[in-house]
PDB file of N, CA and C in Angstrom:
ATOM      1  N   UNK A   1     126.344 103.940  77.892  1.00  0.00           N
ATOM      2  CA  UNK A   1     125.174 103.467  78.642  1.00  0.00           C
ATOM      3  C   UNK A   1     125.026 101.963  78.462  1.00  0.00           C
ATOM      4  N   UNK A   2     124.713 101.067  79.770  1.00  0.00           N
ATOM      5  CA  UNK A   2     124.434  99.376  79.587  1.00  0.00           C
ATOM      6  C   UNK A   2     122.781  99.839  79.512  1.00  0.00           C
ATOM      7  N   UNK A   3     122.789  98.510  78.650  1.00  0.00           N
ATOM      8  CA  UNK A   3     121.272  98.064  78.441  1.00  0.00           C
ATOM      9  C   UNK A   3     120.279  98.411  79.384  1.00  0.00           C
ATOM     10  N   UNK A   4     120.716  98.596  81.077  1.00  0.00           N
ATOM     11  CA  UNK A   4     120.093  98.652  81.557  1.00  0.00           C
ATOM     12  C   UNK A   4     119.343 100.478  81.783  1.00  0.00           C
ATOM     13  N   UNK A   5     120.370 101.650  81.769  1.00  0.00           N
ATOM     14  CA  UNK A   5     120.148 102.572  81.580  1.00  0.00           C
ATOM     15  C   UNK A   5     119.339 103.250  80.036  1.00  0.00           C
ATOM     16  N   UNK A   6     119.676 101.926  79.562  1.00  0.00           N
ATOM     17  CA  UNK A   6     118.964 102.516  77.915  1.00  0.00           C
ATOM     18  C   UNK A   6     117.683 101.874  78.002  1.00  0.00           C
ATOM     19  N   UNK A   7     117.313 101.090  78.607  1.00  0.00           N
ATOM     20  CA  UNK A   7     116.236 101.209  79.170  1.00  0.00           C
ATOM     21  C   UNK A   7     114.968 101.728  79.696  1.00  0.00           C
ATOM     22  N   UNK A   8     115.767 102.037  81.019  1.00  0.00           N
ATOM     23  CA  UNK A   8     115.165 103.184  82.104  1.00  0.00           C
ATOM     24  C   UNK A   8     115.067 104.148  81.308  1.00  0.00           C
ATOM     25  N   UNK A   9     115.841 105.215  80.433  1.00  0.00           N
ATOM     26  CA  UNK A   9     115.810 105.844  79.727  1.00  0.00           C
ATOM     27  C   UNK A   9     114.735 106.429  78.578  1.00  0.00           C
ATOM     28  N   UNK A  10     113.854 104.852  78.578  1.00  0.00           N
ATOM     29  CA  UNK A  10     112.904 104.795  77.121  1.00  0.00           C
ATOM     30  C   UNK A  10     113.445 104.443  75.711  1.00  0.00           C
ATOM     31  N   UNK A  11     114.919 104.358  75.968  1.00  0.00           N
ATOM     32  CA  UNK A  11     115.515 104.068  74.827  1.00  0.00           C
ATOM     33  C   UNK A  11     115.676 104.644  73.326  1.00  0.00           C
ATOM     34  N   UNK A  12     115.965 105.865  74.283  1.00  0.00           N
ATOM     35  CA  UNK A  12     115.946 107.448  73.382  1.00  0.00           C
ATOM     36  C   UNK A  12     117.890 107.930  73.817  1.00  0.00           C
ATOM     37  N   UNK A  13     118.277 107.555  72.490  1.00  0.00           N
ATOM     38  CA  UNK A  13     119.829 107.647  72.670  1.00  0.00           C
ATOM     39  C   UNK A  13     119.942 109.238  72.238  1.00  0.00           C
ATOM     40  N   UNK A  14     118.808 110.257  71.804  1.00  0.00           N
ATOM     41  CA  UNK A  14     119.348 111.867  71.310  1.00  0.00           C
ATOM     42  C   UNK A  14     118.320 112.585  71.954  1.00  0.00           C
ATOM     43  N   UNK A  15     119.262 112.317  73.419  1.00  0.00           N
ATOM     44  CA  UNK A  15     119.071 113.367  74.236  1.00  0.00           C
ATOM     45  C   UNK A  15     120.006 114.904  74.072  1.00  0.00           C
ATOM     46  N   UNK A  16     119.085 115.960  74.368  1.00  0.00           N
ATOM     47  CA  UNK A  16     119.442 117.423  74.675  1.00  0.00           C
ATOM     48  C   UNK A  16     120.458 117.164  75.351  1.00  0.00           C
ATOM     49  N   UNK A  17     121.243 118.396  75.910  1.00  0.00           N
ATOM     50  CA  UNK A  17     122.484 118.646  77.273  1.00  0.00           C
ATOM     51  C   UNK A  17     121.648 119.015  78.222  1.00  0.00           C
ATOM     52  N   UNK A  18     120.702 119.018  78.182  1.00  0.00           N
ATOM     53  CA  UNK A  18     119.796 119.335  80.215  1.00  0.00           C
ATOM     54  C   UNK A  18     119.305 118.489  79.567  1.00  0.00           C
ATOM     55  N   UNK A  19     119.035 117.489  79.168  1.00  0.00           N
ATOM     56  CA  UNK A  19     118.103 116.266  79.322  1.00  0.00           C
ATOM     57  C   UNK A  19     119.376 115.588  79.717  1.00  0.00           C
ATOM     58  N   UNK A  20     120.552 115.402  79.394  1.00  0.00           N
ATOM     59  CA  UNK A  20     121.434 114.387  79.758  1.00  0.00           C
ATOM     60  C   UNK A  20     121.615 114.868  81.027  1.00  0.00           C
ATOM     61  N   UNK A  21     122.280 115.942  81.252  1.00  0.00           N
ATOM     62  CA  UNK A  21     122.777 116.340  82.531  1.00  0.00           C
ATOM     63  C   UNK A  21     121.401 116.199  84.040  1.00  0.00           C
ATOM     64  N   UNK A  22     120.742 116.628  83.634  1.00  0.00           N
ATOM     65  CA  UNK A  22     119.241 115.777  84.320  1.00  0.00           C
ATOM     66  C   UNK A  22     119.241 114.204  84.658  1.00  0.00           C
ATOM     67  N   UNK A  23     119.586 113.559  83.618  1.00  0.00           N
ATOM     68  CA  UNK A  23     119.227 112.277  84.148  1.00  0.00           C
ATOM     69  C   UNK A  23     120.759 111.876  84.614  1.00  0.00           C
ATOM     70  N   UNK A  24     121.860 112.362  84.510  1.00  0.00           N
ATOM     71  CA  UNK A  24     123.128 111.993  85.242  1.00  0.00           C
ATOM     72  C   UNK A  24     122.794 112.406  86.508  1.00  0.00           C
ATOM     73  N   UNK A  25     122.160 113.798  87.066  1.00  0.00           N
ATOM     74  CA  UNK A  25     122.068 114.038  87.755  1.00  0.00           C
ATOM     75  C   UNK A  25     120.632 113.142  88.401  1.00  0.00           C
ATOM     76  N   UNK A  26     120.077 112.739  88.423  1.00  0.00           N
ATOM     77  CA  UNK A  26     119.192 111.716  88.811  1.00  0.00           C
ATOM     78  C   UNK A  26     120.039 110.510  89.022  1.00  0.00           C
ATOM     79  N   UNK A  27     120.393 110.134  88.095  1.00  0.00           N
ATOM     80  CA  UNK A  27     121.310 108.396  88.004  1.00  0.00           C
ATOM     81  C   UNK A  27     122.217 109.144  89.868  1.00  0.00           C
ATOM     82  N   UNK A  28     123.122 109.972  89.650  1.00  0.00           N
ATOM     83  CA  UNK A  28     124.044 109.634  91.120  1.00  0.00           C
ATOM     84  C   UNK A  28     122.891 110.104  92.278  1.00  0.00           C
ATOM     85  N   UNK A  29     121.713 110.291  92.269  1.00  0.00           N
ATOM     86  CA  UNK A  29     121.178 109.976  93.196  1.00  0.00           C
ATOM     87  C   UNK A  29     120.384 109.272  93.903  1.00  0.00           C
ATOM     88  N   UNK A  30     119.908 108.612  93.087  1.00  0.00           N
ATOM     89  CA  UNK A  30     119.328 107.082  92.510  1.00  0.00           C
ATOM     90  C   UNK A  30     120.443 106.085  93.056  1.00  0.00           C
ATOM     91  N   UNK A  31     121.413 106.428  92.590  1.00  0.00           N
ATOM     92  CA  UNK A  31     122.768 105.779  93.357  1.00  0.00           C
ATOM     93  C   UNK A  31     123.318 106.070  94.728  1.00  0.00           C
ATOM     94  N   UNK A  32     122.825 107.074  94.951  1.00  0.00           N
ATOM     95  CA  UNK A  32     123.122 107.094  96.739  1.00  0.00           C
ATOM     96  C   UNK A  32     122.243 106.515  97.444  1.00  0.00           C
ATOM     97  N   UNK A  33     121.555 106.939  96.801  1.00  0.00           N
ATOM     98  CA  UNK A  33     120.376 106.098  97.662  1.00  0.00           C
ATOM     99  C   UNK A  33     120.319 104.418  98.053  1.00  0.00           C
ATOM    100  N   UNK A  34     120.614 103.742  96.278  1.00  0.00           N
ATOM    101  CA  UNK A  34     120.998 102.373  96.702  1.00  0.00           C
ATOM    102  C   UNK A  34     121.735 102.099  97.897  1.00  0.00           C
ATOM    103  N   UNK A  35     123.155 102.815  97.419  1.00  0.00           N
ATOM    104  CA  UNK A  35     123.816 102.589  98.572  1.00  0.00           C
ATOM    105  C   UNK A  35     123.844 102.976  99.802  1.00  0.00           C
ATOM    106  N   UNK A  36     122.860 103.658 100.034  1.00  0.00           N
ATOM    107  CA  UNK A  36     122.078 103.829 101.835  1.00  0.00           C
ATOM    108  C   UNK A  36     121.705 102.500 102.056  1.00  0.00           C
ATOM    109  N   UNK A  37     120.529 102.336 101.313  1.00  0.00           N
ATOM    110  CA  UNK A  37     119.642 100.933 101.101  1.00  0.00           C
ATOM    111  C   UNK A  37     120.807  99.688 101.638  1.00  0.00           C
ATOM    112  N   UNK A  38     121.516  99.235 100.305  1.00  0.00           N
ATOM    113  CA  UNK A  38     122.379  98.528 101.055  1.00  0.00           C
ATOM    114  C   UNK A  38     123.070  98.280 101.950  1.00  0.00           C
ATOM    115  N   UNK A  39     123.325  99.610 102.465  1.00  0.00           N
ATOM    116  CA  UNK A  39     124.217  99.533 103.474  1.00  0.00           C
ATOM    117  C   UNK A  39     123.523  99.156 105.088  1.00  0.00           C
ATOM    118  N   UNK A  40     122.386  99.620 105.122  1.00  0.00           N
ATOM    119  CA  UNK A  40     121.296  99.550 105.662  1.00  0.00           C
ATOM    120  C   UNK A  40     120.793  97.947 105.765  1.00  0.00           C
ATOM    121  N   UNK A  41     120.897  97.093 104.969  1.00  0.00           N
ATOM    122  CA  UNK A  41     120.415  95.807 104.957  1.00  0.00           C
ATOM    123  C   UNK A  41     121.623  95.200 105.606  1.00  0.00           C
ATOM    124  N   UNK A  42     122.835  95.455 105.603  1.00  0.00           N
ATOM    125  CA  UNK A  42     124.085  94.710 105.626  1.00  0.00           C
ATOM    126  C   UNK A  42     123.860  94.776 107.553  1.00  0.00           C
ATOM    127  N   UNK A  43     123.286  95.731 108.082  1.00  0.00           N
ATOM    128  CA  UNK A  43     123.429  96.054 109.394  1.00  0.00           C
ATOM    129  C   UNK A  43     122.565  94.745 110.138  1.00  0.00           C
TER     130      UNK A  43
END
């Protein structure tokens, strides 16, 4: 994780396995989304 996810996170490095898999699963959609967003501005 960069600084920036340990962050967002609260900066709680002992996470559970459904707390991790939760927020991975959040992070790639959080990430599609950017990249709608961007892609969207580029137009």
């Amino acid at each position: 994780m960069d600084s920036v996810e340990y962050r967002l996170y609260g900066g709680d490095m002992s996470l559970s396995g459904n707390d991790a898999a939760e927020l991975i699963d959040l992070q790639e959609r959080a990430e599609k989304v950017l990249s709608v967003l961007r892609s969207d501005q580029h137009e």
